[in-house]
C-alpha atoms as a PDB file:
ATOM      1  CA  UNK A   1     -37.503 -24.832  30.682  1.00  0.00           C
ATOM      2  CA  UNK A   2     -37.895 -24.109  26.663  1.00  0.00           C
ATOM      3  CA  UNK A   3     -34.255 -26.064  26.157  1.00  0.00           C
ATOM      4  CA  UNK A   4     -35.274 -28.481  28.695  1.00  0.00           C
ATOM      5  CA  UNK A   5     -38.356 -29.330  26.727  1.00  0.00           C
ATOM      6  CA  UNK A   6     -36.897 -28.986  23.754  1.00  0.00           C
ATOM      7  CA  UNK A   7     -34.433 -31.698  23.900  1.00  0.00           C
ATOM      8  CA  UNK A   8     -36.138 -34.225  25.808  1.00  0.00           C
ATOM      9  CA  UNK A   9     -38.892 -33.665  22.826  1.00  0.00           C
ATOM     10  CA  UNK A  10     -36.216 -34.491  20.403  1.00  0.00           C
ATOM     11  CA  UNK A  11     -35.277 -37.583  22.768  1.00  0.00           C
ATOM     12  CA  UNK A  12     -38.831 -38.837  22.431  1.00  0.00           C
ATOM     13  CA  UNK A  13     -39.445 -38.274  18.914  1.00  0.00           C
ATOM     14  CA  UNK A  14     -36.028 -40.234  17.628  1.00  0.00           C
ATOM     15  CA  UNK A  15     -37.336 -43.057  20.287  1.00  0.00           C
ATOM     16  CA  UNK A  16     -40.645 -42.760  18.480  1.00  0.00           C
ATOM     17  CA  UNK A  17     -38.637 -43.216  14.739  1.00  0.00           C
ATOM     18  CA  UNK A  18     -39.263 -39.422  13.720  1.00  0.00           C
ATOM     19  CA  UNK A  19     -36.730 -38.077  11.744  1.00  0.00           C
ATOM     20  CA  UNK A  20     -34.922 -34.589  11.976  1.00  0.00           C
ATOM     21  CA  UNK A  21     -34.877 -33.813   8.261  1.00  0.00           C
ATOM     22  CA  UNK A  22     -38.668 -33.318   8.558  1.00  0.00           C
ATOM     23  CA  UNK A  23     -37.657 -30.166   9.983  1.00  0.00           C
ATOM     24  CA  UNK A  24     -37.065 -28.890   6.221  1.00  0.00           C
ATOM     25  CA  UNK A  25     -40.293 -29.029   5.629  1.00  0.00           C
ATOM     26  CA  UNK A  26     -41.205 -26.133   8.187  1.00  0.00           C
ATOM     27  CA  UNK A  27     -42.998 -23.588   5.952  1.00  0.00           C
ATOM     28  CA  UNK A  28     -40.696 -20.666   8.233  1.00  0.00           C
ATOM     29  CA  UNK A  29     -40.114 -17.331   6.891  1.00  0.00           C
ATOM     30  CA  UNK A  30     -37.463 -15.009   8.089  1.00  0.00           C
ATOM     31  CA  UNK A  31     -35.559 -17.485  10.304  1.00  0.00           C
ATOM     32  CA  UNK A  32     -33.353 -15.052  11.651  1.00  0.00           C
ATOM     33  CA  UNK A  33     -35.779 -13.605  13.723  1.00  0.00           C
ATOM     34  CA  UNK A  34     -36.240 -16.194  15.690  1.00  0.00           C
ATOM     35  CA  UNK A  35     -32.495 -16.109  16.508  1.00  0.00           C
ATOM     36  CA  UNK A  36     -32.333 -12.427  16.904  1.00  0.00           C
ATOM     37  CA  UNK A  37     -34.195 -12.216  20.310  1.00  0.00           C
ATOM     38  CA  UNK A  38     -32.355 -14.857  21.801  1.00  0.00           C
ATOM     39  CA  UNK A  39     -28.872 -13.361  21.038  1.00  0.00           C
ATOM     40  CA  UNK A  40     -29.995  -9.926  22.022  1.00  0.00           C
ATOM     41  CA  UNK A  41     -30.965 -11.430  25.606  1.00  0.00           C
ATOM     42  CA  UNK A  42     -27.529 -12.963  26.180  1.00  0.00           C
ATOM     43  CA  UNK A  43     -26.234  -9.824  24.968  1.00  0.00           C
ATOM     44  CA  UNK A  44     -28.635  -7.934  27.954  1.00  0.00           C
ATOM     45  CA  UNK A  45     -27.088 -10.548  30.267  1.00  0.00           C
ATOM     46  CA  UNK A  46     -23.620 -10.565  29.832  1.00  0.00           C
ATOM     47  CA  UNK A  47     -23.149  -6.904  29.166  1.00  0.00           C
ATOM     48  CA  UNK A  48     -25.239  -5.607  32.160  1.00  0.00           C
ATOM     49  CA  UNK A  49     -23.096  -8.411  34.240  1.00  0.00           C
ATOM     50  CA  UNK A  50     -19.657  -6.378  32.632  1.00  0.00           C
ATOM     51  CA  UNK A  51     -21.399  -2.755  33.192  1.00  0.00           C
ATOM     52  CA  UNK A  52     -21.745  -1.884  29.498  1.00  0.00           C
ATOM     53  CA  UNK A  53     -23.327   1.387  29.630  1.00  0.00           C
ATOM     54  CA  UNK A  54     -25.853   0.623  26.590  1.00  0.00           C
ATOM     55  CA  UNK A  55     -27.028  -2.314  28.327  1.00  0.00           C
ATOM     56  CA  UNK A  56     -26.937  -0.913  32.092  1.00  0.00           C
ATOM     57  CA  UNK A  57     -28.964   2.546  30.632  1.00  0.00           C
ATOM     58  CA  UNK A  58     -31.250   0.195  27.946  1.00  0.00           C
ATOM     59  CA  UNK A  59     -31.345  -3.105  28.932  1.00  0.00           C
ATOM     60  CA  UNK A  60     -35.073  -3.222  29.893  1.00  0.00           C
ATOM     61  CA  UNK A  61     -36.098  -1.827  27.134  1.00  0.00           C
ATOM     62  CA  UNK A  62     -34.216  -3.535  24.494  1.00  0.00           C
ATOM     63  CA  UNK A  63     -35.466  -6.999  26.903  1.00  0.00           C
ATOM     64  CA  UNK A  64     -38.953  -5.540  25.869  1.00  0.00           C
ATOM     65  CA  UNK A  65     -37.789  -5.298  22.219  1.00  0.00           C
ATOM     66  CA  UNK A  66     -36.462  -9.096  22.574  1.00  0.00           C
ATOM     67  CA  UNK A  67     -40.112 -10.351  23.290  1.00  0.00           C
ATOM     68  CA  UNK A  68     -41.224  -8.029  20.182  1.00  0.00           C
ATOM     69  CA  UNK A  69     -39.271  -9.076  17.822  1.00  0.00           C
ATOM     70  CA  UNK A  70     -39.963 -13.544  18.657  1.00  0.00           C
ATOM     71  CA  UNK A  71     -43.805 -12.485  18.880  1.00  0.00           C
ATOM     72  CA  UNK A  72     -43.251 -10.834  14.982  1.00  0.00           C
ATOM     73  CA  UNK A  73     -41.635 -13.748  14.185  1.00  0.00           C
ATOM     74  CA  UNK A  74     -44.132 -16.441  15.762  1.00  0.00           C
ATOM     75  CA  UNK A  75     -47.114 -14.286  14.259  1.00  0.00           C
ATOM     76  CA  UNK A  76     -45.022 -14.110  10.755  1.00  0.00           C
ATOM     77  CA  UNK A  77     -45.127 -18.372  10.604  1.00  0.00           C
ATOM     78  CA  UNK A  78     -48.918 -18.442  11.954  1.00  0.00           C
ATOM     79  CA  UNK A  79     -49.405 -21.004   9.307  1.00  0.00           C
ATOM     80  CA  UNK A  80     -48.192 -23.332  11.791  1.00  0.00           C
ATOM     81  CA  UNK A  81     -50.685 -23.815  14.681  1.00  0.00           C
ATOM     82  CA  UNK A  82     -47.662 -24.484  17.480  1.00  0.00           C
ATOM     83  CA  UNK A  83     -46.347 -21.187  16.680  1.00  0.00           C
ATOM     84  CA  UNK A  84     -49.491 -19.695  17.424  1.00  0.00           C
ATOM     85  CA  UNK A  85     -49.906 -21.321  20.618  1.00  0.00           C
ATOM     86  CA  UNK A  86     -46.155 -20.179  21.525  1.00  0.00           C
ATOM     87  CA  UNK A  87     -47.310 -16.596  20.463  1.00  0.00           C
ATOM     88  CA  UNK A  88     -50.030 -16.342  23.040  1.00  0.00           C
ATOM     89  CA  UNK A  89     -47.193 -17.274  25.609  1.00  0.00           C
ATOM     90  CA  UNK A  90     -44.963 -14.826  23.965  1.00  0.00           C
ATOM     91  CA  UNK A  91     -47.315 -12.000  24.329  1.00  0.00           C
ATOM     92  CA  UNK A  92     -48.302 -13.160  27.898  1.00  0.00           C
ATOM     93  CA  UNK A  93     -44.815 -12.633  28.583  1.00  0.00           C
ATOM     94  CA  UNK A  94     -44.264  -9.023  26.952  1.00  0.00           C
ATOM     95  CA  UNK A  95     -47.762  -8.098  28.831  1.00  0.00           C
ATOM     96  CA  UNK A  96     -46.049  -8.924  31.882  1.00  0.00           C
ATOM     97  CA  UNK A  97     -42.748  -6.937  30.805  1.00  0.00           C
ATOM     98  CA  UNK A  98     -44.118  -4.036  28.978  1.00  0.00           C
ATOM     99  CA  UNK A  99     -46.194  -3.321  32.787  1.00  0.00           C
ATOM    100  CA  UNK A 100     -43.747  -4.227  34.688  1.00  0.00           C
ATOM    101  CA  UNK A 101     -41.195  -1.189  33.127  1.00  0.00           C
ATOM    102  CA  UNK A 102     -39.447  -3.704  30.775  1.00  0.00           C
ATOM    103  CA  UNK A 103     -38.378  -6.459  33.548  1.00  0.00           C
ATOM    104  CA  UNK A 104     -39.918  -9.787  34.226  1.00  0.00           C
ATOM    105  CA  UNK A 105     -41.097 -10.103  38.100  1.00  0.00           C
ATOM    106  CA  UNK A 106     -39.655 -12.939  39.755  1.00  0.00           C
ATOM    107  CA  UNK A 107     -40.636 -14.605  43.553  1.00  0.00           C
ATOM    108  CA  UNK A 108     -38.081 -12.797  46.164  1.00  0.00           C
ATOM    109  CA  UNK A 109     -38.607 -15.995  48.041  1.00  0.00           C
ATOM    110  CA  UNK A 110     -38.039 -18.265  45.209  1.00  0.00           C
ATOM    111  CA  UNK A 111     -34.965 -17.350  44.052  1.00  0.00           C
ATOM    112  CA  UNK A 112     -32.869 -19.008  46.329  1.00  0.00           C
ATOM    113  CA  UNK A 113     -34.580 -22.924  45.187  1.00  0.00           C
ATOM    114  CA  UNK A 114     -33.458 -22.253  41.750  1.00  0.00           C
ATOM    115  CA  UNK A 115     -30.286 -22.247  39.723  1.00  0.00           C
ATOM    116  CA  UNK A 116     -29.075 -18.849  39.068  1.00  0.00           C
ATOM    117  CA  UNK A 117     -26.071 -17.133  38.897  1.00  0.00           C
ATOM    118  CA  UNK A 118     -24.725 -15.426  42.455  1.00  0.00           C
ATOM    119  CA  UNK A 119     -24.258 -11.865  39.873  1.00  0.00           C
ATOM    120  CA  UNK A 120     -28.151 -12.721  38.642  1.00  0.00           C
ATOM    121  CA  UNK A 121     -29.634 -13.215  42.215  1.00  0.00           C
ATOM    122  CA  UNK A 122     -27.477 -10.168  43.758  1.00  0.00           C
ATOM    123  CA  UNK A 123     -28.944  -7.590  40.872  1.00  0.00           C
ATOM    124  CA  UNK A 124     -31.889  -8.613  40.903  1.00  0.00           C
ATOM    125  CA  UNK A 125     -32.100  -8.392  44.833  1.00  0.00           C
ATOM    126  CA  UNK A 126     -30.321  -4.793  44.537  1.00  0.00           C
ATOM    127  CA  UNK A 127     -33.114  -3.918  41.554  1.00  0.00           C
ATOM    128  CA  UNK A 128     -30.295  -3.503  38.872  1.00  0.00           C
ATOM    129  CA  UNK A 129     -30.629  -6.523  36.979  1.00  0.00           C
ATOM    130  CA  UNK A 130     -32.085  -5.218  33.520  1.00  0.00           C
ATOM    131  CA  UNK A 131     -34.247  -8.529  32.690  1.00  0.00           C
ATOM    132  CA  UNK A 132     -35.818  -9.269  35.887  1.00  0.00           C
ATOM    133  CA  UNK A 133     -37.280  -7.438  39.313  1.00  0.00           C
ATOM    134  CA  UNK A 134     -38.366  -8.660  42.361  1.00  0.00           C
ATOM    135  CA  UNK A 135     -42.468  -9.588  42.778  1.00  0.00           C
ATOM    136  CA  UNK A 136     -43.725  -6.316  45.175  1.00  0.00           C
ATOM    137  CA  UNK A 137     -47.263  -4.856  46.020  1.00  0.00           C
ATOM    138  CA  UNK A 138     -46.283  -2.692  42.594  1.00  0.00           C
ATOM    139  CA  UNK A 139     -46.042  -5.163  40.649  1.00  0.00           C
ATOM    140  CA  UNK A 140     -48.883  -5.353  37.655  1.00  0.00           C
ATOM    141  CA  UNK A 141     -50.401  -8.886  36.617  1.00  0.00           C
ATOM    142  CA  UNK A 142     -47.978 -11.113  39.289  1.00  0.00           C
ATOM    143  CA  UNK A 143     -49.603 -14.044  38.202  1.00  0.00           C
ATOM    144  CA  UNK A 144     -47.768 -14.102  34.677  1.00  0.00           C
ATOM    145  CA  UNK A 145     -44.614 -13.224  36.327  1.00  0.00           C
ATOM    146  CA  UNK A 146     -42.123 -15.794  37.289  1.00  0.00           C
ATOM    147  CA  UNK A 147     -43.712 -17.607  39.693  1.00  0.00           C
ATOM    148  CA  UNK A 148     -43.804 -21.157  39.119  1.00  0.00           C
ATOM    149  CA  UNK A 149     -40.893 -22.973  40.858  1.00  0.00           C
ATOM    150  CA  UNK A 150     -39.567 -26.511  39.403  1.00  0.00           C
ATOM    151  CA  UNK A 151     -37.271 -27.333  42.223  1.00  0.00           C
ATOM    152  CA  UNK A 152     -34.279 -29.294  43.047  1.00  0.00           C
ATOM    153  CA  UNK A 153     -34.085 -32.656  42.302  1.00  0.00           C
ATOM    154  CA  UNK A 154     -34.499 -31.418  38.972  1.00  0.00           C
ATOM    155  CA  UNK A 155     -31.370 -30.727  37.210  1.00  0.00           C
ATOM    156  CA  UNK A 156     -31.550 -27.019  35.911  1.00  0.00           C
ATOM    157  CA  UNK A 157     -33.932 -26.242  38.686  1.00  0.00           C
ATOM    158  CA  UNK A 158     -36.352 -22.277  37.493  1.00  0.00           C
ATOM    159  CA  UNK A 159     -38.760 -19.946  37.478  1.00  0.00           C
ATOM    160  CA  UNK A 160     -41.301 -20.134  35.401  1.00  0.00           C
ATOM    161  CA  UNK A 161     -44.071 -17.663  34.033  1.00  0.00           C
ATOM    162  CA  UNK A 162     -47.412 -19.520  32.829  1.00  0.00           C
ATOM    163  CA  UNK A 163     -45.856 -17.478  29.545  1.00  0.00           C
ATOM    164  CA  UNK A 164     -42.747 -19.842  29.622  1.00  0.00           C
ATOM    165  CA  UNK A 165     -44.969 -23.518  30.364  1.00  0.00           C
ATOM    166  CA  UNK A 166     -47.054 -22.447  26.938  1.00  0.00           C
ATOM    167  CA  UNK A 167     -44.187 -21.915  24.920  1.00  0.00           C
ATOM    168  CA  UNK A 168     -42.613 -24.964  26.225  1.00  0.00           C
ATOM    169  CA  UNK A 169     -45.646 -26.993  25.339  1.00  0.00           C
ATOM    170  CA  UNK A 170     -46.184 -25.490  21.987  1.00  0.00           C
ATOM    171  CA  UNK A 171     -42.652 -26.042  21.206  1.00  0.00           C
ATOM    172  CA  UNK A 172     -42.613 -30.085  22.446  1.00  0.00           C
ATOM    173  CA  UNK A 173     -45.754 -30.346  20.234  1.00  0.00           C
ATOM    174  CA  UNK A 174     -44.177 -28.987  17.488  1.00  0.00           C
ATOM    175  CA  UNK A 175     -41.204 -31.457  17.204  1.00  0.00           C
ATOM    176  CA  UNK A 176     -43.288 -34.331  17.671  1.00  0.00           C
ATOM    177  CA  UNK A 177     -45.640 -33.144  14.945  1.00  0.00           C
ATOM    178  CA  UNK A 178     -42.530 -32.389  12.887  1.00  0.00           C
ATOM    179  CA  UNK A 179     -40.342 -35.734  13.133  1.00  0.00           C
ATOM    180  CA  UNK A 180     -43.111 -38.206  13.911  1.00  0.00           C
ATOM    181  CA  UNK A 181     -46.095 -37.115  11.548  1.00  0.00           C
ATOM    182  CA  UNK A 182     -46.399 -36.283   7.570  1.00  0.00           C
ATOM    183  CA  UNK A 183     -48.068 -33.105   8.698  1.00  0.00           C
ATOM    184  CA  UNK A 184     -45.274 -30.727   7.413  1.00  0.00           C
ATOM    185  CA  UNK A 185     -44.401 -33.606   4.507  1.00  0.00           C
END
């Protein structure tokens, strides 16, 4: 959904004559954190789908460590009012994670209306998938969990936490602030 947004926000703001180098004037500090979480989820992924012991043994927790380090980072450029807003659905998210023992809950009866891979739906079903576990009557705070289904016709069809559709928004507001304004000028 973040992507998603993302680029069709870029779409718009080109349409609307905004220009990408207004992205240099960001006021960000330490950039690389906001990389850092993302690579160390694909990392979770892809070495809990090969059986890499660190990530089969830690993989929950170093997902909980993921949605650390982007809320340090978000909180770190605060000077910018969209990364605020994405911080609050940051830290809705690592609520959700942190009480849930380090996995996101996702809707059992969902998962077969979204895309996902067959390795992805199997471990989760079997309660091995690191990032994510099925919605039960255990689960703490369901209603930030992955719950919100955007179905086929759409493309890249998801689950969604109300976490994820407040980072999405900050993050479309941000671009179009960014190319299409003097805000950041």
């Amino acid at each position: 959904m973040l992507l998603d947004g993302f680029v069709l926000s870029l779409i718009v703001a080109l349409l609307r004559k905004g220009k990408l180098r207004r992205f240099r004037n960001l006021p960000l500090k330490n950039v690389e954190l906001f990389a850092l979480p993302f690579l160390l989820q694909f990392a979770i992924f892809f070495g809990g789908k090969r059986g890499l012991p660190l990530f089969v043994i830690y993989g929950s927790l170093l997902y909980l460590i993921s949605f650390a380090l982007l809320l340090i980072a978000l909180l770190l450029n605060g000077k910018v009012v969209e990364f605020r807003v994405a911080a609050l659905g940051v830290f809705l998210n690592f609520l959700v994670v942190g009480l849930n023992g380090g996995r996101m809950p996702v809707r059992g009866e969902a998962l077969g209306k979204v895309r996902l891979t067959s390795y992805a739906v199997e471990s989760i079903r079997r309660g091995e998938n690191p990032q994510f576990v099925l919605v039960d009557e255990n689960t703490r705070l369901t209603p930030l969990a992955d719950i919100v289904v955007l179905p086929r016709p759409y493309p890249r069809p998801g689950l969604f936490s109300i976490g994820d559709i407040i980072i999405t928004l900050a993050a479309v507001v941000l671009v179009q602030r960014a190319m299409c304004s003097n805000r950041y000028d």
